[in-house]
N, C-alpha and C. Protein backbone atom coordinates (compact mmCIF):
# COMPACT_ATOMS: atom_id res chain seq x y z
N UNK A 1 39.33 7.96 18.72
CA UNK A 1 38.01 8.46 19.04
C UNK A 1 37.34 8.95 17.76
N UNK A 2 35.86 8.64 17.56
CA UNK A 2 35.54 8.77 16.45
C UNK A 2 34.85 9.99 16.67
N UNK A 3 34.53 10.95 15.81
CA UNK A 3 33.64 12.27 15.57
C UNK A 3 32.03 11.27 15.83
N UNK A 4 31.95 12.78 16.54
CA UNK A 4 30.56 12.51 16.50
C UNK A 4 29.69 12.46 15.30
N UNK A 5 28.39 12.16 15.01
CA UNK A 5 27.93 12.21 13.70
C UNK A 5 26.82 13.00 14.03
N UNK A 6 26.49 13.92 12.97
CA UNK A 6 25.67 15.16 12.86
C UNK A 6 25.39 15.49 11.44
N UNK A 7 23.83 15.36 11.44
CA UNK A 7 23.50 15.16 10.32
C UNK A 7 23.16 16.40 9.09
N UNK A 8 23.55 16.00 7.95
CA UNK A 8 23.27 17.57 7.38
C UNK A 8 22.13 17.82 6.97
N UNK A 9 22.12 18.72 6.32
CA UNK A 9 20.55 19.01 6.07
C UNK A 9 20.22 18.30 4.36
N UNK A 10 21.19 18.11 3.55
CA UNK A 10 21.29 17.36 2.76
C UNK A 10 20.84 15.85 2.70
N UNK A 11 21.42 14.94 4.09
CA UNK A 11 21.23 13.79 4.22
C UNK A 11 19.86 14.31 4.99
N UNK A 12 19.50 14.99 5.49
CA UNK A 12 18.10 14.88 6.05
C UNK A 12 16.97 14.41 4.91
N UNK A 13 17.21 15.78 3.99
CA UNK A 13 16.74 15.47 2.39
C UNK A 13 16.69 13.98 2.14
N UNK A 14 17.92 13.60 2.22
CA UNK A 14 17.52 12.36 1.17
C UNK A 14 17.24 11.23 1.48
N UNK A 15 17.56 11.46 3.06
CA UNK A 15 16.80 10.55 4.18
C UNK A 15 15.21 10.23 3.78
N UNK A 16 14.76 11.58 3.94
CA UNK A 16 12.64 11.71 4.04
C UNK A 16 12.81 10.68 2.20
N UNK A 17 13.17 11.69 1.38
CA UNK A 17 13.10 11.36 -0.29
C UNK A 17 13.10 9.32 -0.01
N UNK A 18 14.11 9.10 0.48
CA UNK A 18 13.99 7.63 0.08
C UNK A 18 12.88 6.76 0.89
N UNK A 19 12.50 7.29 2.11
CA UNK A 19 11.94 6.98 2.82
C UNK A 19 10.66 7.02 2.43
N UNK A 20 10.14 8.08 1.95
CA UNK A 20 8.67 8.03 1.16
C UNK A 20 8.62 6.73 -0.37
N UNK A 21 10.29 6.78 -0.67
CA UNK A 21 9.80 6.10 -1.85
C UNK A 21 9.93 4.82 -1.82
N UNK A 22 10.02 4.19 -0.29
CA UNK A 22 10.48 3.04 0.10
C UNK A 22 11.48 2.28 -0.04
N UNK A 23 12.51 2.84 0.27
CA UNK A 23 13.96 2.22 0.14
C UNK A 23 14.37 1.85 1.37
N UNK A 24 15.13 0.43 1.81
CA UNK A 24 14.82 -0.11 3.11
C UNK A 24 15.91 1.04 4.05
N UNK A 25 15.64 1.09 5.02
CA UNK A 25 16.43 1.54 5.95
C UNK A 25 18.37 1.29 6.10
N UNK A 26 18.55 -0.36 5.72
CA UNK A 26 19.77 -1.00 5.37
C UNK A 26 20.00 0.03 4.59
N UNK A 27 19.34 0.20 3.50
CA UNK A 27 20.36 0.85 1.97
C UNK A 27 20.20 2.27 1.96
N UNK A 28 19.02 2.91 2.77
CA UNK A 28 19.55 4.44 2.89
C UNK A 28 20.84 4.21 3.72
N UNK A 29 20.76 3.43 4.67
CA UNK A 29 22.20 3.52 5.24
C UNK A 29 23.54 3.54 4.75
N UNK A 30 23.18 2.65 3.84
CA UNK A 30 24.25 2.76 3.09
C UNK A 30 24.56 3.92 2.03
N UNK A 31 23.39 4.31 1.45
CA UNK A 31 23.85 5.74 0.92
C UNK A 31 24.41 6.99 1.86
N UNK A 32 24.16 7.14 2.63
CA UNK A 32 24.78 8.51 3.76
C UNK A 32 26.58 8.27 3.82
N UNK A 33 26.57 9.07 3.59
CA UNK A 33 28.47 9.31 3.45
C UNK A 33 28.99 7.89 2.77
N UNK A 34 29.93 7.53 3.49
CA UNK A 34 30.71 6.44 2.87
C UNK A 34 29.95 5.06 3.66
N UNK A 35 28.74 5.29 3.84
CA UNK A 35 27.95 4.24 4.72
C UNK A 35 27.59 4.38 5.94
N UNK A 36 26.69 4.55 6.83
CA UNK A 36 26.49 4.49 8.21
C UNK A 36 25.66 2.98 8.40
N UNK A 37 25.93 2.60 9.89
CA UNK A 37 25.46 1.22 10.22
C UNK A 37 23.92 1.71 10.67
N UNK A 38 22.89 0.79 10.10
CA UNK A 38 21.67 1.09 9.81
C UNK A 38 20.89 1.93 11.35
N UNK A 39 21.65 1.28 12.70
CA UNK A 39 21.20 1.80 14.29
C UNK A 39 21.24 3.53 14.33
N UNK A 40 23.02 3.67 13.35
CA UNK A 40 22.97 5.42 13.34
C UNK A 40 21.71 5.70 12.98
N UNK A 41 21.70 4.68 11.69
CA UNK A 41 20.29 5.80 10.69
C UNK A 41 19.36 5.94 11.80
N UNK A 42 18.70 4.71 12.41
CA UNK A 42 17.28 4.97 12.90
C UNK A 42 18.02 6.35 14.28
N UNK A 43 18.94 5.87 14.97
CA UNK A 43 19.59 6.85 16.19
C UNK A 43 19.28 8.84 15.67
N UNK A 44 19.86 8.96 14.78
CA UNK A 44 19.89 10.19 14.11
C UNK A 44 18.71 10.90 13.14
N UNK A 45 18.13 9.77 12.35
CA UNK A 45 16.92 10.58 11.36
C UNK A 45 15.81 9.46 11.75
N UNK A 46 15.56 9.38 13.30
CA UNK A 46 14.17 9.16 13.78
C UNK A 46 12.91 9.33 13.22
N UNK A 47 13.03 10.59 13.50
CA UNK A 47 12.19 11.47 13.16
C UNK A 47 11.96 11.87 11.72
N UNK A 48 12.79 11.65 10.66
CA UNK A 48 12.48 11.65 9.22
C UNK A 48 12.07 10.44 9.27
N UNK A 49 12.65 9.37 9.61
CA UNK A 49 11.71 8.25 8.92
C UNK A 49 10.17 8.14 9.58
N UNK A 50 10.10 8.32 10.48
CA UNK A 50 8.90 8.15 11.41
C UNK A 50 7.90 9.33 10.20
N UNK A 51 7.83 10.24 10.43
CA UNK A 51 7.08 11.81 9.78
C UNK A 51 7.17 11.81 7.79
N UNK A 52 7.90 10.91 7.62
CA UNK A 52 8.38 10.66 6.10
C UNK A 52 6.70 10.06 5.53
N UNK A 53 6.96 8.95 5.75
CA UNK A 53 6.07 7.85 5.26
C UNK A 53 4.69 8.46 6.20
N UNK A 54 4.78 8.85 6.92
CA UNK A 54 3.22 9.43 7.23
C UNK A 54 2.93 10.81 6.29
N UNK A 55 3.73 11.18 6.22
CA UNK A 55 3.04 13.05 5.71
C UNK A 55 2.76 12.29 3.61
N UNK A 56 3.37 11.37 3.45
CA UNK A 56 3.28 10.66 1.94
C UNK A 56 1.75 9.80 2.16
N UNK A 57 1.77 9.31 2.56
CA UNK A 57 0.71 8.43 3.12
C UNK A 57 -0.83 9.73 2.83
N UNK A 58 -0.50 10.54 3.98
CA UNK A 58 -1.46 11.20 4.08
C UNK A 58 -1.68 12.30 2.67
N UNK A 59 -0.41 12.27 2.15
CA UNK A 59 -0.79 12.90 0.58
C UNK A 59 -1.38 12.23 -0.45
N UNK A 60 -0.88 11.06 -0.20
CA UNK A 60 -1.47 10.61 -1.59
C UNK A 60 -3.20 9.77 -1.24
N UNK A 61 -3.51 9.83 0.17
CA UNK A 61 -5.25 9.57 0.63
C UNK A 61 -5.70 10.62 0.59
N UNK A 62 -5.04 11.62 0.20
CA UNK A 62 -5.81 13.16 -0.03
C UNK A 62 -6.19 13.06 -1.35
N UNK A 63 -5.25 13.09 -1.82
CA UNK A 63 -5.45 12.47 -3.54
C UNK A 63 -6.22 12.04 -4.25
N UNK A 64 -6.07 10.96 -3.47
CA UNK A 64 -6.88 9.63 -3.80
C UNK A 64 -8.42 10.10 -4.09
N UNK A 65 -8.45 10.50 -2.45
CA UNK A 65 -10.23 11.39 -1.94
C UNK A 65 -10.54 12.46 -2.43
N UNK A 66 -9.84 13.12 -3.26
CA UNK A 66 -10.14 14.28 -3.97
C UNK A 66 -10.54 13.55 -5.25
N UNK A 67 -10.16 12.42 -6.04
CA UNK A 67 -10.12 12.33 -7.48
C UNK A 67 -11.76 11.51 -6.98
N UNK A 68 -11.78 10.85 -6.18
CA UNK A 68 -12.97 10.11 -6.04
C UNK A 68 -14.18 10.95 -6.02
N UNK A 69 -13.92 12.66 -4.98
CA UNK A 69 -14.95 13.27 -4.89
C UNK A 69 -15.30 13.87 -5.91
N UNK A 70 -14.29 14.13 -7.49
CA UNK A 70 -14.03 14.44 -8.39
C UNK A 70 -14.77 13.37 -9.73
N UNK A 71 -15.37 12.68 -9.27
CA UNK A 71 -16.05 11.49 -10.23
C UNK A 71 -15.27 10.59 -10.34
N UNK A 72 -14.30 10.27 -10.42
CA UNK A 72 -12.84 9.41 -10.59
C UNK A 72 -13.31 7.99 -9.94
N UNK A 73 -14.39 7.10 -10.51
CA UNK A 73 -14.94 6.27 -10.31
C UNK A 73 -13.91 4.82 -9.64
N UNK A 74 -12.94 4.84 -10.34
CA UNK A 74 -11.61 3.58 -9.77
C UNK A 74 -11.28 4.42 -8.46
N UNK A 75 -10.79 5.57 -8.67
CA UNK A 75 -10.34 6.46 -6.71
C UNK A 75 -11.10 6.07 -5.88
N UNK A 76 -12.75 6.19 -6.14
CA UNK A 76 -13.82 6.32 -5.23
C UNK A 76 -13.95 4.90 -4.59
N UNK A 77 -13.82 4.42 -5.21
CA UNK A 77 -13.64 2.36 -5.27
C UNK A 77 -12.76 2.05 -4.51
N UNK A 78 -11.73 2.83 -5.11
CA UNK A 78 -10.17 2.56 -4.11
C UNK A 78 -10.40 2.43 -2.55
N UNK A 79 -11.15 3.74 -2.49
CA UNK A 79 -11.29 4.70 -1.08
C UNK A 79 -12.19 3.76 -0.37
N UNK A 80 -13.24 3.46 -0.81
CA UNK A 80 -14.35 2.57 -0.61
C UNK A 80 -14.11 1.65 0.21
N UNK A 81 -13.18 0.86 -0.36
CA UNK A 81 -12.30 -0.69 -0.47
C UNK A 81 -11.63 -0.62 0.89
N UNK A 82 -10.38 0.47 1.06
CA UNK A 82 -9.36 0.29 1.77
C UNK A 82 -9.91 1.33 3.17
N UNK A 83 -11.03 2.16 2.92
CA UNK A 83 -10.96 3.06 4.00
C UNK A 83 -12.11 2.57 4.91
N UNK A 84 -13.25 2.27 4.25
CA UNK A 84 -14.83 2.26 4.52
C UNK A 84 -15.24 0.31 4.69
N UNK A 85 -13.96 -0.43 4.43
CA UNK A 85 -13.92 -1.92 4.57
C UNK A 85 -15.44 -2.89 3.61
N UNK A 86 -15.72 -1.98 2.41
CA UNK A 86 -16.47 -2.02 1.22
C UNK A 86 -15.68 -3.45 0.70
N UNK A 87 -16.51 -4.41 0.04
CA UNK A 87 -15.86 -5.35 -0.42
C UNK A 87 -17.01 -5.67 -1.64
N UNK A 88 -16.59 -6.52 -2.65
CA UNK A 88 -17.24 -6.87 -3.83
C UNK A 88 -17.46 -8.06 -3.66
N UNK A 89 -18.68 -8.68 -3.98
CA UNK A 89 -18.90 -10.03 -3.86
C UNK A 89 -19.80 -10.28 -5.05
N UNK A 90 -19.67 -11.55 -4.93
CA UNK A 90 -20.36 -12.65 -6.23
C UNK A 90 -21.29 -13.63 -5.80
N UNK A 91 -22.94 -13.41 -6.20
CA UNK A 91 -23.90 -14.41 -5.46
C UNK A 91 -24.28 -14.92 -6.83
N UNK A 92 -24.68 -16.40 -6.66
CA UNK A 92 -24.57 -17.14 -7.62
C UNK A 92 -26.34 -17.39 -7.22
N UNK A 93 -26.64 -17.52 -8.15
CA UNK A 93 -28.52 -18.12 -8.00
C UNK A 93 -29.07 -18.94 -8.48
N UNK A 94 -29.46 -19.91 -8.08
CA UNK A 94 -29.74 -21.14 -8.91
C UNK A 94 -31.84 -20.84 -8.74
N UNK A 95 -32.65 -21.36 -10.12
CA UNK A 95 -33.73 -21.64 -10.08
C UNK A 95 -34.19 -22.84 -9.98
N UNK A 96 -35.31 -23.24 -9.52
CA UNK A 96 -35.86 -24.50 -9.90
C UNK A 96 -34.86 -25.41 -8.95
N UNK A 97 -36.01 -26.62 -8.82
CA UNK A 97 -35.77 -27.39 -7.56
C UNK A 97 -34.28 -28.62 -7.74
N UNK A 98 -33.93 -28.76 -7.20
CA UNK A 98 -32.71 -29.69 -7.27
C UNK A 98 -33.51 -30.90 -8.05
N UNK A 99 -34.52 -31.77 -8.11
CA UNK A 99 -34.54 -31.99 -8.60
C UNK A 99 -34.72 -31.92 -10.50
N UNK A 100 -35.03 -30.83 -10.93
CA UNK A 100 -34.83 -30.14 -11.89
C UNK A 100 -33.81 -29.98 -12.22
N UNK A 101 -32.46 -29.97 -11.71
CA UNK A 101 -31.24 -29.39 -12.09
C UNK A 101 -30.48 -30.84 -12.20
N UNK A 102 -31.38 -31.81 -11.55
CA UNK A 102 -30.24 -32.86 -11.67
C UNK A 102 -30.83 -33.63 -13.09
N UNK A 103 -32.29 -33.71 -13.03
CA UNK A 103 -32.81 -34.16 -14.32
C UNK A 103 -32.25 -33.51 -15.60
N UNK A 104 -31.80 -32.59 -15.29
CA UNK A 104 -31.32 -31.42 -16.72
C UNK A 104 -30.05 -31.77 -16.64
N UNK A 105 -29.04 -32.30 -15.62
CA UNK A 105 -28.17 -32.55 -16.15
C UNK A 105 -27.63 -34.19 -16.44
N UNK A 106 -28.68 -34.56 -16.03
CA UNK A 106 -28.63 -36.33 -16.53
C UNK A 106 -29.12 -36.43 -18.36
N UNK A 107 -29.90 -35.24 -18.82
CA UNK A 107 -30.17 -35.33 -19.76
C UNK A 107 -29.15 -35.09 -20.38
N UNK A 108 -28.87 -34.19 -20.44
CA UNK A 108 -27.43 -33.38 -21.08
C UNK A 108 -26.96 -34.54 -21.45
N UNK A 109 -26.07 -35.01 -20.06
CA UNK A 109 -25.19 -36.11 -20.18
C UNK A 109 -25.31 -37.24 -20.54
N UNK A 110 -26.83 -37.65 -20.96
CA UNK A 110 -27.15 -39.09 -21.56
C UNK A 110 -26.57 -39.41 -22.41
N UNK A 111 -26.54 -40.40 -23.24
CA UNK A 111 -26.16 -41.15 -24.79
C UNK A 111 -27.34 -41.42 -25.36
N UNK A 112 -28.42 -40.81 -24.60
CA UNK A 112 -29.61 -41.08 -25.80
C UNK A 112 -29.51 -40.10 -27.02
């Protein structure tokens, strides 16, 4: 009969730690004692991984939105981009009538 498993407050630690810094679930597993099979991990530190990657998440869009409100012109862009669905585009403009553009480029390209 195997012991039950009960987690310390140590592996809780280093549970959240890897979890924010994106280390897959497989290989925290494998760091906890002499290895746990990855089902313990999710069975036991649920709740760190779940609350991990959100409370990081939500730190570093704090961040982010502070350096932007801060002048931080690339943050503000960032924020722009990923929060507000802001996108950059490229319009190209042509003058003068197609025929103009084709005469200009038959000239170009002549051998006269």
């Amino acid at each position: 009969m195997t012991a039950k498993f009960v987690p310390t407050e140590e592996e809780i630690k280093l549970v959240t730690t890897m979890t924010v810094a994106g280390v897959t679930q497989e290989q925290i597993a494998f760091c906890i004692r002499d290895g746990i099979d990855d089902k313990t991990l999710r069975k036991h530190f649920s709740k760190e991984i779940r609350v991990a990657k959100a409370k990081a998440h939500s730190n570093m869009g704090k961040g982010i939105y502070e350096r932007g409100l801060n002048g931080d012109n690339t943050s503000a862009i960032f924020y722009a981009k990923t929060q507000m669905g802001w996108k950059e585009t490229n319009v190209t403009e042509h003058s003068g009538s197609i025929e103009t553009i084709e005469r200009r480029f038959i000239d170009v390209n002549s051998d006269d």
